[in-house]
Protein backbone atom coordinates (compact mmCIF):
# COMPACT_ATOMS: atom_id res chain seq x y z
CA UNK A 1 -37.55 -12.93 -29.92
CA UNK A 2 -35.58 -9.83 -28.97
CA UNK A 3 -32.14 -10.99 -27.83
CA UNK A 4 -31.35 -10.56 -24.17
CA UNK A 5 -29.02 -8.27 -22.61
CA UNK A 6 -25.27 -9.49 -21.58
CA UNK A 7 -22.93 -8.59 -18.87
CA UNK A 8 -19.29 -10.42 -19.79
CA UNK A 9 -19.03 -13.73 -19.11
CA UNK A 10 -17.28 -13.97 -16.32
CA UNK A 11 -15.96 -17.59 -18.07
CA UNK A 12 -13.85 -15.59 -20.76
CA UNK A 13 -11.42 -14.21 -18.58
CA UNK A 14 -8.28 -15.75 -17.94
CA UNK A 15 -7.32 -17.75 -14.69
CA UNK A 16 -4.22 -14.60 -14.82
CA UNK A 17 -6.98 -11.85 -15.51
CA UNK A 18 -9.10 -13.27 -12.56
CA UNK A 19 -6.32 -12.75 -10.57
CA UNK A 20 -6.10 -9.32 -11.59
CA UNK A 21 -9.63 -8.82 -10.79
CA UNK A 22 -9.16 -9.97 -7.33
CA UNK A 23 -6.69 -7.37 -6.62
CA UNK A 24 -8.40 -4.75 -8.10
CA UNK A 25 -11.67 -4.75 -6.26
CA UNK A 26 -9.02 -4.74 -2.48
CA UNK A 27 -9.60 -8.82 -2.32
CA UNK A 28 -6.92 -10.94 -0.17
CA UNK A 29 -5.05 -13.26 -3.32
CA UNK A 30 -6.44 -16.43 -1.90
CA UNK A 31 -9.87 -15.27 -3.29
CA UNK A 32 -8.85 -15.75 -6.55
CA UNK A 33 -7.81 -19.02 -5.99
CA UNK A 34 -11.33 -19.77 -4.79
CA UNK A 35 -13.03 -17.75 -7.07
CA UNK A 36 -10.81 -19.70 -10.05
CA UNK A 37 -12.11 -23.16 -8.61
CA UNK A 38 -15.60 -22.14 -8.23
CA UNK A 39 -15.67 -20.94 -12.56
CA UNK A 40 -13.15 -23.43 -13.81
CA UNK A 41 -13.44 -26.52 -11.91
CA UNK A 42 -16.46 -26.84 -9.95
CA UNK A 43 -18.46 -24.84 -13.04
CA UNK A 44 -21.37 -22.92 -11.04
CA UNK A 45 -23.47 -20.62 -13.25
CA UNK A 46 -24.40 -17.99 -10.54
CA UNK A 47 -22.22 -16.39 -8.43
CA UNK A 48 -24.53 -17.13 -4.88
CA UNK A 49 -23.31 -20.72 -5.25
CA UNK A 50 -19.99 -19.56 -4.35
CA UNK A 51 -20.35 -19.68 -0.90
CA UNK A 52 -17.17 -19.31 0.61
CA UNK A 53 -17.06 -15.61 -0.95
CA UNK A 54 -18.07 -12.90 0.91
CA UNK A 55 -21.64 -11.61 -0.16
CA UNK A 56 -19.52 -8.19 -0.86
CA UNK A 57 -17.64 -9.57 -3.40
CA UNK A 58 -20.54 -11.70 -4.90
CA UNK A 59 -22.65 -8.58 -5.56
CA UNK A 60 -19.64 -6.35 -6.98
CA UNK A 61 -19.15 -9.66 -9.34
CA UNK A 62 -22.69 -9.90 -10.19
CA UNK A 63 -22.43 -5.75 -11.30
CA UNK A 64 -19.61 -6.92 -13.50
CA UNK A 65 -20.46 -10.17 -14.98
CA UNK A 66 -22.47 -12.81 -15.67
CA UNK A 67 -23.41 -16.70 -16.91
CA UNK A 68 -24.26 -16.69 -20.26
CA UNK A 69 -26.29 -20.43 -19.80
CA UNK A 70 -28.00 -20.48 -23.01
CA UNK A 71 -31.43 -20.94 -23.25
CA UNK A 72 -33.23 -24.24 -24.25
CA UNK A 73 -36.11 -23.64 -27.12
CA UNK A 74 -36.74 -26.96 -28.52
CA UNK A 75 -35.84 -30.55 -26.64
CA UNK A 76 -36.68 -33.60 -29.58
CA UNK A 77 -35.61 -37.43 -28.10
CA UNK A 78 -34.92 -39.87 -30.14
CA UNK A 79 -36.16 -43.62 -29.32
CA UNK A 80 -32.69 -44.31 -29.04
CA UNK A 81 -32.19 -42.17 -26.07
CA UNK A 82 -30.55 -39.53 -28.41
CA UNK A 83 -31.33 -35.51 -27.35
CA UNK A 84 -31.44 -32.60 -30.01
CA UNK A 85 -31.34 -29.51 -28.14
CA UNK A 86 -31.75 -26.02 -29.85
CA UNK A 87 -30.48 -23.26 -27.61
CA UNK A 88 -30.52 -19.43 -27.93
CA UNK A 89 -27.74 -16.76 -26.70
CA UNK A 90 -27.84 -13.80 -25.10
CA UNK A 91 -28.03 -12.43 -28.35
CA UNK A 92 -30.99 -14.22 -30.34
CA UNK A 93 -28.79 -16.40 -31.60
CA UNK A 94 -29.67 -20.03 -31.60
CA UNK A 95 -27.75 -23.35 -32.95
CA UNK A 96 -28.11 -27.18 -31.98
CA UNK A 97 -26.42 -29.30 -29.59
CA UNK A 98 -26.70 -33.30 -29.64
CA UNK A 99 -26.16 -35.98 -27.12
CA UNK A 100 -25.57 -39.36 -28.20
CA UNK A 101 -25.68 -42.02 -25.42
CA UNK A 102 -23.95 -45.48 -25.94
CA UNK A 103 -23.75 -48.55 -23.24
CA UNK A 104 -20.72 -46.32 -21.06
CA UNK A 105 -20.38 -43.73 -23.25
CA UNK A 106 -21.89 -40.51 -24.03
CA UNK A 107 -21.55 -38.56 -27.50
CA UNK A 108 -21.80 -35.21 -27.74
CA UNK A 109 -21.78 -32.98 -30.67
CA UNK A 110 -21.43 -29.30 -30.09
CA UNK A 111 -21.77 -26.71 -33.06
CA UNK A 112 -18.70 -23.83 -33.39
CA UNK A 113 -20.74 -21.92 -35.68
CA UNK A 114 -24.05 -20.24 -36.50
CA UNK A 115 -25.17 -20.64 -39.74
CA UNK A 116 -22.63 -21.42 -42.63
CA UNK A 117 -20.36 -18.90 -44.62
CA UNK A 118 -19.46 -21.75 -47.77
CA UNK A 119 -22.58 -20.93 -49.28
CA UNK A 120 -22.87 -24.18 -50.88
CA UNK A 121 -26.02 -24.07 -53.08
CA UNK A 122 -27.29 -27.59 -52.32
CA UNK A 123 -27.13 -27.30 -48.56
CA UNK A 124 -29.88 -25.33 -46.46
CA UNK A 125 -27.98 -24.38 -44.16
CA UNK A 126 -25.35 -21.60 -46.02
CA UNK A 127 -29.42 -19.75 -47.19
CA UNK A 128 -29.21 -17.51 -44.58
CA UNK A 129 -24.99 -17.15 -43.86
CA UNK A 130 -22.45 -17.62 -41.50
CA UNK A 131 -24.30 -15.79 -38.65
CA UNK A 132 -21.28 -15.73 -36.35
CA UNK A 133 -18.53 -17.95 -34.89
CA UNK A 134 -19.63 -19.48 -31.09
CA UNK A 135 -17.26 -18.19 -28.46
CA UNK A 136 -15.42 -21.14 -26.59
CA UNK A 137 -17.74 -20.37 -23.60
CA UNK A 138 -20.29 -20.90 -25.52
CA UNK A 139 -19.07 -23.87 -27.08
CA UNK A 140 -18.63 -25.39 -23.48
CA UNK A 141 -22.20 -23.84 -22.27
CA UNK A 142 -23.76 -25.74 -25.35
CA UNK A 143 -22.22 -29.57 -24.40
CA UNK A 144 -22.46 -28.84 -20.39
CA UNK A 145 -26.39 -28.80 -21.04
CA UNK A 146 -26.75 -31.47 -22.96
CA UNK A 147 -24.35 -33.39 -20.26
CA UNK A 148 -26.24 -32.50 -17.77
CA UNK A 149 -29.70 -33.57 -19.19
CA UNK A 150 -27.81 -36.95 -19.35
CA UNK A 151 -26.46 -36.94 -15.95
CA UNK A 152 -29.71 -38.72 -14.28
CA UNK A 153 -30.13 -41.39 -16.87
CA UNK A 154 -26.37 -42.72 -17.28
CA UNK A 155 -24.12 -44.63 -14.82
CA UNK A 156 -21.34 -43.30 -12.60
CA UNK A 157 -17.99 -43.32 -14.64
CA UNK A 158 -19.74 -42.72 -18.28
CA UNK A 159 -17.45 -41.93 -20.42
CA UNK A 160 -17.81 -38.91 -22.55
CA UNK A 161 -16.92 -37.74 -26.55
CA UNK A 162 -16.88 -34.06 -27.67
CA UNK A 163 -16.89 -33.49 -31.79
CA UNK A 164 -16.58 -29.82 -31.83
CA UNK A 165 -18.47 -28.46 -35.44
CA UNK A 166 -18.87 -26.12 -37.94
CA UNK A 167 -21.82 -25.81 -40.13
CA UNK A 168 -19.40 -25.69 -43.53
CA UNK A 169 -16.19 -27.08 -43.92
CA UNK A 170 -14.06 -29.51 -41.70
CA UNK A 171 -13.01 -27.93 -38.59
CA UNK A 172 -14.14 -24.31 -39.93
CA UNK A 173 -15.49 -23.32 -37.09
CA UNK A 174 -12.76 -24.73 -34.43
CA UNK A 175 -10.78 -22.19 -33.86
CA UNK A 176 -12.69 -20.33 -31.38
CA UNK A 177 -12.60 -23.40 -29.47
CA UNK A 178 -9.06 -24.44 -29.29
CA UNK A 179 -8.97 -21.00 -27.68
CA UNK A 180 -11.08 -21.45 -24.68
CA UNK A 181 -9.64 -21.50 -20.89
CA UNK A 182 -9.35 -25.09 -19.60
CA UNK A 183 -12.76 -25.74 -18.33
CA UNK A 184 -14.80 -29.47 -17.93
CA UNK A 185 -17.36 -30.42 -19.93
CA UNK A 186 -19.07 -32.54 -16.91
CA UNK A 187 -21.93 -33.57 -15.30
CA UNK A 188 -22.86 -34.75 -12.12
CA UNK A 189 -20.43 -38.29 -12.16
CA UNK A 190 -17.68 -37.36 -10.48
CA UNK A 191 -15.42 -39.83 -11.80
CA UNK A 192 -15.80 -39.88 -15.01
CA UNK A 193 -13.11 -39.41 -17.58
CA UNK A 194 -13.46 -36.52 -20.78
CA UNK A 195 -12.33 -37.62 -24.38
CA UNK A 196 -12.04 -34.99 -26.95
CA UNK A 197 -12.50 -35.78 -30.11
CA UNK A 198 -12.17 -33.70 -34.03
């Protein structure tokens, strides 16, 4: 599959370089405010749910940037409720995500990496290489849809674990993570409390 073509996600910028956007394209500074709780808080993926923007300044955002929502290939369930997602990137890239429901909890593992750069010859994963390192937007992307495939079947208030990944070695690929701006891995429960875990 040829990859897909990528505007920036609008996700990687910085609540400060939002700001700076703002001013630059002649915007009043209480649009960035909105504009901040729209991608960091109430986590839309397309700019014409932002509905208290002006139209104007959707469309010059939509000539600038984008959502990079990865896209679903393969969905396996488990008879344990589990979910294996594998999801592609803009760029052809794909890795797996995994949801792990529990009585009020829900388990998610999220992979940093794609592919493996250890090369360990017993493990089928390092045949092929460390493709590249997942971006922490893409990190978040990858447990946000496997959250919100959850979201209809568990109870208000679930509680919520994300193990971030790599392919190879312990906490390899974490980095890119522990970089990320502060957004929510949520789904639709609006109460529910986010535990992080290594």
């Amino acid at each position: 599959m040829n990859p897909r073509t990528k505007s920036q996600d609008i996700r990687d910028l910085s609540q400060n370089d939002i700001r700076e956007l703002v001013a630059e394209l002649g915007q009043p500074a209480f649009r960035a405010k909105q504009l901040i709780e729209w991608v960091f808080e109430k986590n839309v993926c397309s700019f014409d749910d932002m509905t208290n923007l002006p139209k104007a300044f959707r469309e010059q955002l939509k000539e600038a940037f984008a959502f990079d929502t990865p896209t679903e290939l393969i969905k396996q369930v488990s008879k344990d409720g589990s979910r294996k997602y594998l999801l592609e990137y803009h760029d052809g890239i794909s890795v797996e995500t995994v949801g792990m429901p529990r009585r009020n909890k829900l388990s998610v593992c999220v992979s940093t990496q794609a592919g493996c750069g250890m090369g360990c010859a017993f493990c089928a994963t390092g045949l092929n290489g460390l493709k590249r390192s997942l971006t922490a937007q893409e990190i978040v992307a990858a447990g946000r849809h496997s959250c919100t495939a959850h979201a209809a079947l568990r109870p208000t208030g679930r509680r919520m674990g994300v193990a971030r990944r790599g392919s190879g070695r312990p906490r390899d690929g974490a980095r890119p993570a522990d970089q990320g701006n502060p957004v929510r891995i949520e789904g639709e429960a609006p109460d529910e409390a986010i535990e992080r875990s290594e």
